[in-house]
Protein backbone atom coordinates (compact mmCIF):
# COMPACT_ATOMS: atom_id res chain seq x y z
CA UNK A 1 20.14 -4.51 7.58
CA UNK A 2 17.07 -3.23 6.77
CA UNK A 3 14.49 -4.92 4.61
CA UNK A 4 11.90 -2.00 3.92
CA UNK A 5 13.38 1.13 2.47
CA UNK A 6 11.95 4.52 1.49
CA UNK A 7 12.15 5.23 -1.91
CA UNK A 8 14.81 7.55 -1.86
CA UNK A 9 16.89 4.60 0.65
CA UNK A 10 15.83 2.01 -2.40
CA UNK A 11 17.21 4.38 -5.32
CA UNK A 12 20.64 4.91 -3.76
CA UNK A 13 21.13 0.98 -3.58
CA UNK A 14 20.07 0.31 -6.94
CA UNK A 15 21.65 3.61 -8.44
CA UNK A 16 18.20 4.64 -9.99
CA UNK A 17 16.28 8.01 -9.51
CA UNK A 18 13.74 8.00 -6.62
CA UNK A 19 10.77 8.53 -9.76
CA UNK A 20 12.17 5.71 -11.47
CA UNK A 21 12.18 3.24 -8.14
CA UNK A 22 8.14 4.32 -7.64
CA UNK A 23 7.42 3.89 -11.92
CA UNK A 24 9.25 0.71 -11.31
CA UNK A 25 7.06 -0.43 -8.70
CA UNK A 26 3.78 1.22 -9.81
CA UNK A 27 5.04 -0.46 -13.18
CA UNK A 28 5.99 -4.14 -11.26
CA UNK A 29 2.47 -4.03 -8.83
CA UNK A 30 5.19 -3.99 -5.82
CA UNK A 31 3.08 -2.51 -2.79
CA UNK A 32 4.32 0.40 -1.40
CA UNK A 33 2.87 0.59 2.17
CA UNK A 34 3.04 3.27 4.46
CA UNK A 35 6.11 5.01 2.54
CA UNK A 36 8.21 1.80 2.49
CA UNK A 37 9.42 -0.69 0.12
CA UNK A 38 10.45 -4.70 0.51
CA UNK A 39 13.89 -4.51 -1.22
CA UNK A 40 13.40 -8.10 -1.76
CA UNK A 41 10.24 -7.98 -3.43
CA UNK A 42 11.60 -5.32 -5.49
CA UNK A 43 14.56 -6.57 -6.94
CA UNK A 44 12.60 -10.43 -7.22
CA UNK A 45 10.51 -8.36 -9.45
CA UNK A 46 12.92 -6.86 -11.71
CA UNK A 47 14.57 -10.21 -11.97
CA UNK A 48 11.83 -11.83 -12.87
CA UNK A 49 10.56 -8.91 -15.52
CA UNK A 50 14.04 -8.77 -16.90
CA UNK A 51 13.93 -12.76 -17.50
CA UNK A 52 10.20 -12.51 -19.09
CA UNK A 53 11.84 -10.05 -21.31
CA UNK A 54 14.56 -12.43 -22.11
CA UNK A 55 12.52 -15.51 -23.10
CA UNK A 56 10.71 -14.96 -25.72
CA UNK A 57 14.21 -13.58 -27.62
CA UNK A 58 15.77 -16.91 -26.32
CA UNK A 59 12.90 -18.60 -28.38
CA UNK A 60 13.06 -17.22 -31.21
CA UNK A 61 17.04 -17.69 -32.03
């Protein structure tokens, strides 16, 4: 099982468009080195964007 995908490898798990996976990571700061990507660092970092996002809702309700 690999750990560090292309981006084209990283769209088809995540079912996004290989443009979106790079905005996502240029978005994210998640390194892209040497044409691969940590899948875990990746999804850790939508995770934790999606739960920033979700806070300050949480707060306010």
């Amino acid at each position: 099982m690999a750990i560090h995908l292309t981006p084209t490898e990283l769209a088809r798990e995540c079912g996004l468009e290989r443009r979106d996976v790079i905005a996502k990571c240029m978005e994210l700061g998640v390194p892209i080195f040497q044409g691969r990507i940590d899948k875990t660092l990746f999804f850790a970092s939508i995770e934790d964007a999606r739960q920033a996002r979700l806070e300050p809702a949480r707060a306010t309700a």
